[in-house]
Protein backbone atom coordinates (compact mmCIF):
# COMPACT_ATOMS: atom_id res chain seq x y z
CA UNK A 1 11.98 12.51 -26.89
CA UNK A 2 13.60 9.77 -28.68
CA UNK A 3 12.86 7.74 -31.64
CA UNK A 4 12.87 4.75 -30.06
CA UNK A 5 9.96 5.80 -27.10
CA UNK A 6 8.10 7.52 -29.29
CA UNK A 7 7.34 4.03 -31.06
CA UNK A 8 6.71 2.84 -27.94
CA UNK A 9 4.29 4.89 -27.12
CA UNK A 10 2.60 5.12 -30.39
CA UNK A 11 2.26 1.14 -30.07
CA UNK A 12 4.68 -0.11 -32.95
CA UNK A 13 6.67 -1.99 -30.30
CA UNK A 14 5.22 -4.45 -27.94
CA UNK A 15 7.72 -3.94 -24.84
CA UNK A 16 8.41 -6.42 -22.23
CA UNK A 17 9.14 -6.16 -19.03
CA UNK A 18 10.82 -9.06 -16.94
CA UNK A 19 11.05 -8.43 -13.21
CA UNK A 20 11.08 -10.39 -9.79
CA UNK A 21 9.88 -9.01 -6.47
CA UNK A 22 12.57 -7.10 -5.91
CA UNK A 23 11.20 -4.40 -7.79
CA UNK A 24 8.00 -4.20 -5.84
CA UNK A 25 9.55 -4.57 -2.68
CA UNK A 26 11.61 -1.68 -3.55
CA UNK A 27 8.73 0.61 -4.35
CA UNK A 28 9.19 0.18 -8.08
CA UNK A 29 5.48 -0.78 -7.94
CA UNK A 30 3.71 2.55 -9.02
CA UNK A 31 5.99 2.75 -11.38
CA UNK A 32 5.33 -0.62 -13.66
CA UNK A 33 1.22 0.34 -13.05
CA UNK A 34 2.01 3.70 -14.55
CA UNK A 35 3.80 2.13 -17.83
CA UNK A 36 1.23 -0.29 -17.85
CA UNK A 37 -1.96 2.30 -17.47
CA UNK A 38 0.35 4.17 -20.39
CA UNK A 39 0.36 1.10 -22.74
CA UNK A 40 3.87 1.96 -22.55
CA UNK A 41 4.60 -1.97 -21.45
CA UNK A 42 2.72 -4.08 -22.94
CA UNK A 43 3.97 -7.60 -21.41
CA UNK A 44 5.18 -8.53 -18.19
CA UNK A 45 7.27 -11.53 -16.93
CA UNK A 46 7.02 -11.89 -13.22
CA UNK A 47 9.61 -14.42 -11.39
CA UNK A 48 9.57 -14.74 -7.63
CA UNK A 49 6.62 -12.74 -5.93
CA UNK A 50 5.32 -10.28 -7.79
CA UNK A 51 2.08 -8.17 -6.09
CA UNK A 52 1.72 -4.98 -5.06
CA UNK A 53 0.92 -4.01 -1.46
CA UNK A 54 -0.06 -0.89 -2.32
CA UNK A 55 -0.32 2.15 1.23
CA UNK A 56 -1.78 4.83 -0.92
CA UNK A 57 -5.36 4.18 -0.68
CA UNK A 58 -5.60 7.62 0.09
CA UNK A 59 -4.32 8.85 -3.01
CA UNK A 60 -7.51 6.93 -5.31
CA UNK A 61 -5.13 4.24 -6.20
CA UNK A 62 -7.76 1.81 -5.99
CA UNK A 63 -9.77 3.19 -8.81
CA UNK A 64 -6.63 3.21 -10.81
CA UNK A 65 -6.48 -0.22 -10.21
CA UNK A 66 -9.97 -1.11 -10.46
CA UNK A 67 -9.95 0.88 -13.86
CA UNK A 68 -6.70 -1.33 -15.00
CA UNK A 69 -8.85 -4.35 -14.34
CA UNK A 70 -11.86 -3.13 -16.27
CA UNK A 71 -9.41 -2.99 -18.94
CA UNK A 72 -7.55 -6.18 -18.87
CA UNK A 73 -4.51 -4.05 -18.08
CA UNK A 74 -4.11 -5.30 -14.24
CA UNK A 75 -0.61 -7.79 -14.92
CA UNK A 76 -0.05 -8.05 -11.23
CA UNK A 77 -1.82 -8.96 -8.32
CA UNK A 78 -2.71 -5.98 -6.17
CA UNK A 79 -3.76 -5.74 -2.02
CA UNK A 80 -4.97 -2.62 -2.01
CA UNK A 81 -4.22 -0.84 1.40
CA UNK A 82 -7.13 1.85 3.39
CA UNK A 83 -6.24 4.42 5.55
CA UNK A 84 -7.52 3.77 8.79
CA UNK A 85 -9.37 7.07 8.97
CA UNK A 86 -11.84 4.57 6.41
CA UNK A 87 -12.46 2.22 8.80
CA UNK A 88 -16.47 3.26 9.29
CA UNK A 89 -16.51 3.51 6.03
CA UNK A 90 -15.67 0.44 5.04
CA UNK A 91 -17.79 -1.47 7.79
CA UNK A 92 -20.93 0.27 6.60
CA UNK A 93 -20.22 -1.09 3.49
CA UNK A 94 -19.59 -5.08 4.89
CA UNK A 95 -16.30 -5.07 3.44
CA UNK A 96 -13.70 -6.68 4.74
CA UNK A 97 -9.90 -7.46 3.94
CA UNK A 98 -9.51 -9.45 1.33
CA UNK A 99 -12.63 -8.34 -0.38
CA UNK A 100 -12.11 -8.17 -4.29
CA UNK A 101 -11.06 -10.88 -6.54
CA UNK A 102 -7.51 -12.42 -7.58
CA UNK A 103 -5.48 -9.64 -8.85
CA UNK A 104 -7.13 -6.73 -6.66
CA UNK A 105 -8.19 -6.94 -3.32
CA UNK A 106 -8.73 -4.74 -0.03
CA UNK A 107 -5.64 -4.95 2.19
CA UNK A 108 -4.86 -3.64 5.62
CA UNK A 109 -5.39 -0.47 7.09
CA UNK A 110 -2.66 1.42 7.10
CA UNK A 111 -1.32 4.09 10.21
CA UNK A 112 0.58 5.91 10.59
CA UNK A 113 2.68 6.99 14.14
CA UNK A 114 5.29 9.17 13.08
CA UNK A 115 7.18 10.71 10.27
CA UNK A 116 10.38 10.12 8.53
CA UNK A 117 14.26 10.25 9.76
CA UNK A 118 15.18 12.24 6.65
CA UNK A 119 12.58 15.19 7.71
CA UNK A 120 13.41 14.97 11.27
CA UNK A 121 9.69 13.99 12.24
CA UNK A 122 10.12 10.57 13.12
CA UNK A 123 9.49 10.83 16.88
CA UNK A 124 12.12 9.79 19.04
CA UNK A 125 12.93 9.00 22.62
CA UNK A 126 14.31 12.29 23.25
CA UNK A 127 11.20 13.66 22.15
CA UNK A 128 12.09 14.80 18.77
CA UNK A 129 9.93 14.20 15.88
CA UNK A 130 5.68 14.10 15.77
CA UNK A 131 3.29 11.98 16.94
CA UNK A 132 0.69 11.31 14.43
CA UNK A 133 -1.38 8.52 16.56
CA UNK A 134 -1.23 8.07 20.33
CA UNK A 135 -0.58 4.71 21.65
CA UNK A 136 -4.13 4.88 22.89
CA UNK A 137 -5.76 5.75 19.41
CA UNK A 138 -3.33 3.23 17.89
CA UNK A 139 -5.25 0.62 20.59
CA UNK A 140 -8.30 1.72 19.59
CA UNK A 141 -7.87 1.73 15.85
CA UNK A 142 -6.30 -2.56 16.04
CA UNK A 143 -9.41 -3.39 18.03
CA UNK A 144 -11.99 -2.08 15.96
CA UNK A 145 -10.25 -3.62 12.85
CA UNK A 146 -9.65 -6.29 14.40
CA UNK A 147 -14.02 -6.36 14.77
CA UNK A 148 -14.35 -5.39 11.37
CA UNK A 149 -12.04 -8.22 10.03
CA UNK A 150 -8.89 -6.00 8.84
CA UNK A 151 -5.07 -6.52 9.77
CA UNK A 152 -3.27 -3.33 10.59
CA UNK A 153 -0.15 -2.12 9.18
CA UNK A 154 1.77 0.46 11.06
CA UNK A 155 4.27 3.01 10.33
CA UNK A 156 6.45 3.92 13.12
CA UNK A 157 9.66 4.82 12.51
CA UNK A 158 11.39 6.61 15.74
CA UNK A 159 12.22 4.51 18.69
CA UNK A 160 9.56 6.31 20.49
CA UNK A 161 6.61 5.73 17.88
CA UNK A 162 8.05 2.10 17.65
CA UNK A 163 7.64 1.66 21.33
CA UNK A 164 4.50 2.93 21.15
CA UNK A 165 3.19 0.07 18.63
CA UNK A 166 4.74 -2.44 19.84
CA UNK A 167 2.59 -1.72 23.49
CA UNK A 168 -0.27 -0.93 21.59
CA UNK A 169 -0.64 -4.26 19.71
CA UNK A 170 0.45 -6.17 22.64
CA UNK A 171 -2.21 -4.56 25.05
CA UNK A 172 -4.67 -5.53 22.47
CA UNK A 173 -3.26 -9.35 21.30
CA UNK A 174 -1.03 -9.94 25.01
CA UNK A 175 -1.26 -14.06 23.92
């Protein structure tokens, strides 16, 4: 380890870091909360839009952020994302998107159809890939969100899984 990040880390630097939403729209994201939660940056300088829309609420993130908070370490604004799976979950707890307070809030749910090109499991017309959720489960899942006052966000990546959604959320919102 270097000289220089050892002081970081031992706190005899205050380190900036300057960024616009680039970075987050990138996926960078994770990556300034962990050198935040670290006290490895210590300042940051947002320009443009600068939140976090962050899909791995099934990975605890939200603690992670609600511990930042608790701390007066949360330096961006974050809209927290549920797997749909949560969904009855979440009702029988009356909360809704948007539930939470400036810089951390409940999101969307988040499905997903399909995999990824790079792994080949992205499903695809000519019936490569997996399906994850059915068209009809996808239906099923935007109209009880749409009950319990959530947005949806979908992953579909293959032409097929991509079809899929886009019938899905116009058999449920046709207008």
């Amino acid at each position: 380890m270097n000289r220089f990040f050892m002081l970081i880390q031992n706190g005899a630097a205050d380190v900036g870091f300057a960024m616009g939403g680039h970075v987050v729209k990138v996926g960078c994201g994770p990556v300034v909360v962990d050198l935040m939660r670290r006290h490895i940056v210590t300042a940051i300088a947002c320009h443009g839009a600068t939140a976090i829309h962050d899909m791995g609420g099934e990975l605890g993130a939200l603690g992670l952020h609600q511990r930042l908070a608790d701390e007066g370490s949360l330096l961006l604004r974050v809209l927290q994302s549920q797997p749909a799976s949560r969904l009855a979950a979440l009702r029988s707890l009356g909360l809704r998107s948007g539930f939470g307070g400036p810089n951390l809030a409940l999101g969307h749910l988040k499905v997903f159809m399909d995999g990824t090109l790079g792994s080949g499991t992205a499903r695809m017309l000519d019936g490569s890939g997996v399906q994850l959720t059915s068209r009809e489960e996808l239906e099923e899942i935007v109209r009880e969100a749409a009950e319990a006052g959530y947005p949806v966000a979908v992953h579909a990546i293959g032409d097929a899984a991509n079809r899929d959604d886009m019938a899905a959320e116009y058999h449920e919102n046709p207008d």
